[in-house]
C-alpha atoms as a PDB file:
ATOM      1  CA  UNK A   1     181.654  78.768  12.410  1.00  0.00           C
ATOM      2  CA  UNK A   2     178.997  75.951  11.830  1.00  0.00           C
ATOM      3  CA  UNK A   3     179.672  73.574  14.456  1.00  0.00           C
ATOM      4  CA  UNK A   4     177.398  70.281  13.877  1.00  0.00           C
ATOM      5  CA  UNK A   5     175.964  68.740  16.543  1.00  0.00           C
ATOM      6  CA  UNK A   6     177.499  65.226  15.671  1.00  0.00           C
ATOM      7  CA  UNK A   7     181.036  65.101  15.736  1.00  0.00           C
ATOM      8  CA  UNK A   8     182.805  64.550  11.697  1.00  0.00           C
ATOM      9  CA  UNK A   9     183.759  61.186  12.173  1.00  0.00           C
ATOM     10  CA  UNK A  10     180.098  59.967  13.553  1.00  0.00           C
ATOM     11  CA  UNK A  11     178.411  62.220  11.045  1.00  0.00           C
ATOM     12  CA  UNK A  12     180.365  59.995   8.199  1.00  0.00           C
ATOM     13  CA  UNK A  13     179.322  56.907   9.717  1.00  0.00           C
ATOM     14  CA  UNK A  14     175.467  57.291  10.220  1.00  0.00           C
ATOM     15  CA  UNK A  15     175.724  58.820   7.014  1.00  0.00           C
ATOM     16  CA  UNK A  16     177.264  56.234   4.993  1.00  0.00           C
ATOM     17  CA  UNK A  17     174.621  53.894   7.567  1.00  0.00           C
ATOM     18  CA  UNK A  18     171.453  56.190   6.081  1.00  0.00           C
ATOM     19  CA  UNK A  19     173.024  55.958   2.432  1.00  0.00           C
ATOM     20  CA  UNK A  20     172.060  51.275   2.653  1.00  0.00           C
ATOM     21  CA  UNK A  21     169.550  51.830   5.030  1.00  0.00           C
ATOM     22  CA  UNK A  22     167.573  54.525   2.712  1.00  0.00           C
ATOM     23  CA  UNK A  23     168.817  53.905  -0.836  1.00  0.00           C
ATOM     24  CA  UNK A  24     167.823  56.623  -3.558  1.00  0.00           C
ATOM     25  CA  UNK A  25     164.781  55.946  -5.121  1.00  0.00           C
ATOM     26  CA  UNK A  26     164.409  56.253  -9.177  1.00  0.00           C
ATOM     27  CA  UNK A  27     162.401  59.409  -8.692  1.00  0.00           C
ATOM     28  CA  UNK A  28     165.301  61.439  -7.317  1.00  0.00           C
ATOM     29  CA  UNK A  29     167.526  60.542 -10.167  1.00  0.00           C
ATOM     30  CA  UNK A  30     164.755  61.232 -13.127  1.00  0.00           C
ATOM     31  CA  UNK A  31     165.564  64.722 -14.941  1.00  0.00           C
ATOM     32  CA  UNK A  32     162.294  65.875 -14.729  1.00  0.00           C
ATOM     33  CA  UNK A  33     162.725  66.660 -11.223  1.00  0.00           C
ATOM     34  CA  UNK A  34     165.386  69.133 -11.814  1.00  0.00           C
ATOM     35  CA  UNK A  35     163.266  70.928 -13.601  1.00  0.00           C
ATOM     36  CA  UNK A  36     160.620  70.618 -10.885  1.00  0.00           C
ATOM     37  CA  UNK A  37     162.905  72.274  -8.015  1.00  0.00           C
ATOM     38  CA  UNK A  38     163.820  75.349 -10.399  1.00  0.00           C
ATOM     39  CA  UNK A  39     160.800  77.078  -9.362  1.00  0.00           C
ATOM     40  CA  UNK A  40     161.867  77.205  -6.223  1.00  0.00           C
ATOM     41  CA  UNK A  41     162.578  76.066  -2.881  1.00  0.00           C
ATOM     42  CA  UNK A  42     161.083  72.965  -1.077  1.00  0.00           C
ATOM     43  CA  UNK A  43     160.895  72.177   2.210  1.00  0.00           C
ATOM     44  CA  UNK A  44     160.829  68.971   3.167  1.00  0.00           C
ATOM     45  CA  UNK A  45     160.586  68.771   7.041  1.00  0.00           C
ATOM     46  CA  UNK A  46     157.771  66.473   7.873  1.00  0.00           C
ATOM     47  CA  UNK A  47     155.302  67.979   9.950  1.00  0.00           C
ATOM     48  CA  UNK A  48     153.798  65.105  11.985  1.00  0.00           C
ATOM     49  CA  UNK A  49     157.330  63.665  13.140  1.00  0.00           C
ATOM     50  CA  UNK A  50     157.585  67.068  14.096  1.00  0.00           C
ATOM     51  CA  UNK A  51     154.616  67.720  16.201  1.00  0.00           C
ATOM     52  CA  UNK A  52     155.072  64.474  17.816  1.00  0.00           C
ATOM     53  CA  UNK A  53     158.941  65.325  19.024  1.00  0.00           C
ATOM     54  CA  UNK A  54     157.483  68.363  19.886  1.00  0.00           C
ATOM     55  CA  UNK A  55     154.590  66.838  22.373  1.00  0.00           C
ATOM     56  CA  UNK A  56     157.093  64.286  23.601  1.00  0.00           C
ATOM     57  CA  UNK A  57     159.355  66.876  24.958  1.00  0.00           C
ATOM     58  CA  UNK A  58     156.579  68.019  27.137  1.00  0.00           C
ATOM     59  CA  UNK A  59     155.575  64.645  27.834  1.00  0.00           C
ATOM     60  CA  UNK A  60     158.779  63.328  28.624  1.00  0.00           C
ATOM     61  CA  UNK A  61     159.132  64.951  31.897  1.00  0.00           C
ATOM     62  CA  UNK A  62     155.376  63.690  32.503  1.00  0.00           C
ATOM     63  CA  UNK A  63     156.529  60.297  31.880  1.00  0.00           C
ATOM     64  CA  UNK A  64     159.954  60.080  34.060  1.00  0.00           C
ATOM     65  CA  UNK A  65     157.837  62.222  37.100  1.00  0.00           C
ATOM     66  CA  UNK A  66     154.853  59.596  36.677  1.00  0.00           C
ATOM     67  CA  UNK A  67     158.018  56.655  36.519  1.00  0.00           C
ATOM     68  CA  UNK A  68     159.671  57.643  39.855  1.00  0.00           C
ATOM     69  CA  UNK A  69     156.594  57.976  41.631  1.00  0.00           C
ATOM     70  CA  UNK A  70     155.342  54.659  40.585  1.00  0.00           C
ATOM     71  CA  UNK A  71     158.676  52.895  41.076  1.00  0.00           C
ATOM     72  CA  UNK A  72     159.007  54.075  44.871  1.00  0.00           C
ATOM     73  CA  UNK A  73     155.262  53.198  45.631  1.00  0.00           C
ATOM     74  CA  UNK A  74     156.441  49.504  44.555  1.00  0.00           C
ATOM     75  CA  UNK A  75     159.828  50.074  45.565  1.00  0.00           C
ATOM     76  CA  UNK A  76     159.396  47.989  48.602  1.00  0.00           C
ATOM     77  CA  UNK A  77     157.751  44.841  46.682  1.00  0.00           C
ATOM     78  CA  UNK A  78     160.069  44.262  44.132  1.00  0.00           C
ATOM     79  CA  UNK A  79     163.277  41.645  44.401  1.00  0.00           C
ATOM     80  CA  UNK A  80     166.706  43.388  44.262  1.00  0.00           C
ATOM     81  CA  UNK A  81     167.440  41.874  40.666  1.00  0.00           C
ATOM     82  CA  UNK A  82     164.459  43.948  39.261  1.00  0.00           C
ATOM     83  CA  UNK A  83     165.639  46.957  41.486  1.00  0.00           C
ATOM     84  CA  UNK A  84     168.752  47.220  39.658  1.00  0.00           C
ATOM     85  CA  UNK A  85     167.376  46.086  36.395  1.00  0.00           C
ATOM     86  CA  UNK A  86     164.486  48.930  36.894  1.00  0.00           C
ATOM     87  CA  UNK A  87     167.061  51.595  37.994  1.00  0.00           C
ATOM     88  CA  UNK A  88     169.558  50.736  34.867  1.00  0.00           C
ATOM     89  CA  UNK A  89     166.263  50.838  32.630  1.00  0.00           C
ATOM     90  CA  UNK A  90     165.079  54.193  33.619  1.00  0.00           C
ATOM     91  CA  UNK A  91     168.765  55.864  33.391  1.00  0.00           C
ATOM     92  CA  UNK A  92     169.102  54.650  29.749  1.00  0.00           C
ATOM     93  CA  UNK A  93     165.804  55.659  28.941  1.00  0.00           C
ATOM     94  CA  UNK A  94     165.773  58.854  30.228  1.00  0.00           C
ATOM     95  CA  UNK A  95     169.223  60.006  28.597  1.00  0.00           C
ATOM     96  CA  UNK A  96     169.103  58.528  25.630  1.00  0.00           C
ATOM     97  CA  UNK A  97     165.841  60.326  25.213  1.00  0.00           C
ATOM     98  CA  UNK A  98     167.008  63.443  25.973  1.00  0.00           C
ATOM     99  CA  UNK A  99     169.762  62.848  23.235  1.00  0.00           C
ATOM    100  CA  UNK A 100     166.871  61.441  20.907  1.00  0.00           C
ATOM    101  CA  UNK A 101     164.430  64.125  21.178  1.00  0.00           C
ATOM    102  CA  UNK A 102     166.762  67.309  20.646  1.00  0.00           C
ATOM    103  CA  UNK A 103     168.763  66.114  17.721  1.00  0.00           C
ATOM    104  CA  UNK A 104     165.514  64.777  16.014  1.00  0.00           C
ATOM    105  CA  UNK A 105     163.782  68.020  16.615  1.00  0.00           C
ATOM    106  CA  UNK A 106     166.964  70.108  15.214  1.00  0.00           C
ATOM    107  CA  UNK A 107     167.717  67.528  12.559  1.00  0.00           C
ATOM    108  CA  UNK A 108     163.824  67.271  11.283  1.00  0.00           C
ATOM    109  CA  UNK A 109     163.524  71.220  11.566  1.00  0.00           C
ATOM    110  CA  UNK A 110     167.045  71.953   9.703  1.00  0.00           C
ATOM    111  CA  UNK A 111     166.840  69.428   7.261  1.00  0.00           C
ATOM    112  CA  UNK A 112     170.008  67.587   8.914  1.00  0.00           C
ATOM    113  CA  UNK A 113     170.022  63.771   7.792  1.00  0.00           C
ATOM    114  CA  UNK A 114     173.004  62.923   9.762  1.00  0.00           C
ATOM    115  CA  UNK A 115     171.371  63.863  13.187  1.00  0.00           C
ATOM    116  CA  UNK A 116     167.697  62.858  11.777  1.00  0.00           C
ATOM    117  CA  UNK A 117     169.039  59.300  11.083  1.00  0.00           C
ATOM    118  CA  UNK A 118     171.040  59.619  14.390  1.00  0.00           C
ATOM    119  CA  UNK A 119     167.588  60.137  16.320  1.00  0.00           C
ATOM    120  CA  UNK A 120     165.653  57.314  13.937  1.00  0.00           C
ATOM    121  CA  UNK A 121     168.158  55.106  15.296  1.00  0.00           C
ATOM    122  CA  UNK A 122     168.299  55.570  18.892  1.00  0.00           C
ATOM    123  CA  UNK A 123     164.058  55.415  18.725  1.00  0.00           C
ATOM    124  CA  UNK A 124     164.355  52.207  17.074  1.00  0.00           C
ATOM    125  CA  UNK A 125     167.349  50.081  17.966  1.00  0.00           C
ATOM    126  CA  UNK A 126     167.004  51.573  22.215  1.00  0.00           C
ATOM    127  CA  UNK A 127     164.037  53.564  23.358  1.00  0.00           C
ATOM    128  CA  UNK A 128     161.369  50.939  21.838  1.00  0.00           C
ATOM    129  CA  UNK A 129     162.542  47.883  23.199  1.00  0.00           C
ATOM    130  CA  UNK A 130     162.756  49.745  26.096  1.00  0.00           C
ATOM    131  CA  UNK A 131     159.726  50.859  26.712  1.00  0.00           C
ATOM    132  CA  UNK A 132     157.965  47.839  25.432  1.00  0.00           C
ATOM    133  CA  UNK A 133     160.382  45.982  27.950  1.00  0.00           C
ATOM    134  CA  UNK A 134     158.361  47.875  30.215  1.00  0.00           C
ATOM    135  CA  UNK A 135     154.959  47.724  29.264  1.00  0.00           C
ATOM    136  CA  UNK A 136     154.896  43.958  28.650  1.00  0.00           C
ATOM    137  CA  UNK A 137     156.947  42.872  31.035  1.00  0.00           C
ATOM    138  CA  UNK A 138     154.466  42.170  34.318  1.00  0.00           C
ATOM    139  CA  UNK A 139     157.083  40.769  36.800  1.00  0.00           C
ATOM    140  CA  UNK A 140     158.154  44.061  38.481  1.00  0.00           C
ATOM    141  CA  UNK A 141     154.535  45.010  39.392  1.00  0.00           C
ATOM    142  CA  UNK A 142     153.623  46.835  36.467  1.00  0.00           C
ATOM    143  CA  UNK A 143     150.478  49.513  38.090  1.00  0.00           C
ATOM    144  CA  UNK A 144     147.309  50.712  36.465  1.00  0.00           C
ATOM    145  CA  UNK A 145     148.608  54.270  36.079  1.00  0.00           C
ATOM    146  CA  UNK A 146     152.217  53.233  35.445  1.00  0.00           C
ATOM    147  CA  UNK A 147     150.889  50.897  32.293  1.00  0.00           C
ATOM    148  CA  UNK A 148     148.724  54.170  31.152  1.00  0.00           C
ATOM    149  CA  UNK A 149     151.827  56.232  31.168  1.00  0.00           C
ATOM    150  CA  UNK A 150     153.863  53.488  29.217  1.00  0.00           C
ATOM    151  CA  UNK A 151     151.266  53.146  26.567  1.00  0.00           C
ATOM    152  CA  UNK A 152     151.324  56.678  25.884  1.00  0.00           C
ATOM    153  CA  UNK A 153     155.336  57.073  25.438  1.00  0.00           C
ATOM    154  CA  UNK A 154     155.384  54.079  22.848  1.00  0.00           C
ATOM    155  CA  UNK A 155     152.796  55.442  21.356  1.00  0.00           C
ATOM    156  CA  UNK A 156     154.525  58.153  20.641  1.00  0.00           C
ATOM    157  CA  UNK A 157     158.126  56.045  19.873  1.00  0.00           C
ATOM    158  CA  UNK A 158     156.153  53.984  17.017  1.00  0.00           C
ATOM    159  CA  UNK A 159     154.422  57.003  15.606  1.00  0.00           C
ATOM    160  CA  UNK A 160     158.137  58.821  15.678  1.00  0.00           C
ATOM    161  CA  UNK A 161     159.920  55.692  13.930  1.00  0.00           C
ATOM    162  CA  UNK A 162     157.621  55.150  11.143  1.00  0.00           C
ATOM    163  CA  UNK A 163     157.388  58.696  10.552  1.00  0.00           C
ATOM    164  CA  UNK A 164     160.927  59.435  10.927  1.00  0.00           C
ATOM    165  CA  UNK A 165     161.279  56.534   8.262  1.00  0.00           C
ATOM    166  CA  UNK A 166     159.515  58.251   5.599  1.00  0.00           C
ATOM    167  CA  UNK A 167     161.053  61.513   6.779  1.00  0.00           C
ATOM    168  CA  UNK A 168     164.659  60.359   5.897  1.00  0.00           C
ATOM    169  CA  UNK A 169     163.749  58.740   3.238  1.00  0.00           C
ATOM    170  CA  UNK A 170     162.065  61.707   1.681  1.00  0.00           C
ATOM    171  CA  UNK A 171     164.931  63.796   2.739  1.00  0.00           C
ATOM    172  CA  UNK A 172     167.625  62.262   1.270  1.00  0.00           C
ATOM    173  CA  UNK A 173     166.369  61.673  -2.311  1.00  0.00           C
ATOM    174  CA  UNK A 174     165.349  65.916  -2.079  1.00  0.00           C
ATOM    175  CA  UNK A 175     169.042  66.367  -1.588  1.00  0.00           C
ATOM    176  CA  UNK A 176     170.292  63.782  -3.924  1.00  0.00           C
ATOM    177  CA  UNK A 177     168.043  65.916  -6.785  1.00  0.00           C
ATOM    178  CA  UNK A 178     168.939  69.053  -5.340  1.00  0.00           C
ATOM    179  CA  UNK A 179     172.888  67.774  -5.646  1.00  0.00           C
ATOM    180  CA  UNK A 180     172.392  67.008  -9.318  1.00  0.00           C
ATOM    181  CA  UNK A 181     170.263  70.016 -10.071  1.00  0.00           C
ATOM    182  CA  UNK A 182     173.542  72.384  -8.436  1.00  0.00           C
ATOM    183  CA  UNK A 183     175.141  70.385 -11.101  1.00  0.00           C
ATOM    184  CA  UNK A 184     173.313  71.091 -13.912  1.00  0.00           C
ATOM    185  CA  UNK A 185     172.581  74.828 -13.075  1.00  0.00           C
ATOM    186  CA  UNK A 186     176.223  75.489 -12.634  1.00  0.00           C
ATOM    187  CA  UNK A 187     176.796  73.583 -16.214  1.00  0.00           C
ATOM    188  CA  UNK A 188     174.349  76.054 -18.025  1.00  0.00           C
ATOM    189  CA  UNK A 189     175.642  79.066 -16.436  1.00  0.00           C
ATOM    190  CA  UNK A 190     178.951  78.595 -17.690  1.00  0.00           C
ATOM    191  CA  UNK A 191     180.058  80.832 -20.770  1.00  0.00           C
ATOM    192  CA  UNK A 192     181.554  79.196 -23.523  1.00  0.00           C
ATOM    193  CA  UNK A 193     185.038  81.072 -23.249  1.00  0.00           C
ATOM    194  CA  UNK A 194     184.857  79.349 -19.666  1.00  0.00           C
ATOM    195  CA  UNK A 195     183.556  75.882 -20.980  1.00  0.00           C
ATOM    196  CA  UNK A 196     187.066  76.124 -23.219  1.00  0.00           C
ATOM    197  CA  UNK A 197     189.375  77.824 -21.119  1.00  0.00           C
ATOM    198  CA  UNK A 198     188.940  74.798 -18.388  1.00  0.00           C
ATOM    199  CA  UNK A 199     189.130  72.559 -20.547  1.00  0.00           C
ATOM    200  CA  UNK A 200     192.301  73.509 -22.158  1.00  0.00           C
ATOM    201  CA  UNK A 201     193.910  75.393 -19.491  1.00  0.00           C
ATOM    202  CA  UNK A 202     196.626  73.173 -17.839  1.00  0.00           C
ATOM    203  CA  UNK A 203     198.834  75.986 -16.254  1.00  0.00           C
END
């Protein structure tokens, strides 16, 4: 049994979210495409959104080890309002990355728009105000090393929610032709004693 990694009802809702944030383009409904995917089969995972969730798994751990270091070298320095702000920072960071990175990976490598628009999300509307909170934001004794750590985890945030933009995008209008072409094949496969059996067969 296929069970997805979003539940139904969340699935429907980024889905229906995806469908006004990434609207069809004219390409995917021209008929000249259909006859373009008949050939064969397409894959449309993009490869640089990949390799950069796949180097920011590795980096991740990196990133929270260089974090925790830094933040009890300064731990002593900083006011008990950035304490708590720090602390509450680097716990939503760190899970929602987690979350970001493994359904982004799956959704990219499976072709899933659902969980790829699920992961675009999270990168864009959490982990990159986030982390630019953190690398602009000099008050809590930002260090030399900590800043060099920073720079390279929303480096990697930008690079993953521009390319997981065009990734989506891409995706969905494949399907959307692939949809139609399903369509059409099934139409021309259909005998003609079929065609008028349906069509007048209202047992």
């Amino acid at each position: 049994m296929d069970s997805p990694l979003l539940g139904r009802s969340l699935r429907k809702t980024v889905t229906s979210f995806t469908d006004v944030l990434f609207p069809i383009s004219k390409d995917a409904q021209d008929p000249q495409q259909y006859q373009l995917k008949k050939t064969g089969n397409e894959y449309v995972t993009n490869l640089p959104l990949q390799m950069a969730l796949f180097f920011n798994i590795f980096f991740a751990p990196f990133w929270l080890t260089a974090t925790l270091v830094t933040f009890e070298v300064k731990f002593s320095y900083l006011s008990t309002l950035y304490l708590i702000l720090l602390i509450a920072i680097y716990v939503v960071f760190t899970i929602m990355e987690v979350i970001r990175l493994y359904v982004g990976f799956v959704g990219n490598l499976a072709e899933r728009v659902p969980e790829l628009a699920g992961s675009w999300l999270l990168t864009v509307l959490i982990q990159l105000p986030l982390i630019l909170l953190l690398l602009f934001n000099t008050q809590p004794l930002l260090l030399p090393f900590e800043r060099a750590v920073h720079i390279v985890e929303a480096m990697f945030v930008v690079f993953e929610a521009i390319c997981g933009y065009f990734a989506i995008r891409t995706m969905v209008n494949y399907q959307v032709t692939k949809f139609h072409l399903k369509q059409f094949t099934d139409l021309e496969n259909i005998t003609d004693d079929e065609y008028w059996q349906d069509r007048y067969d209202y047992s």
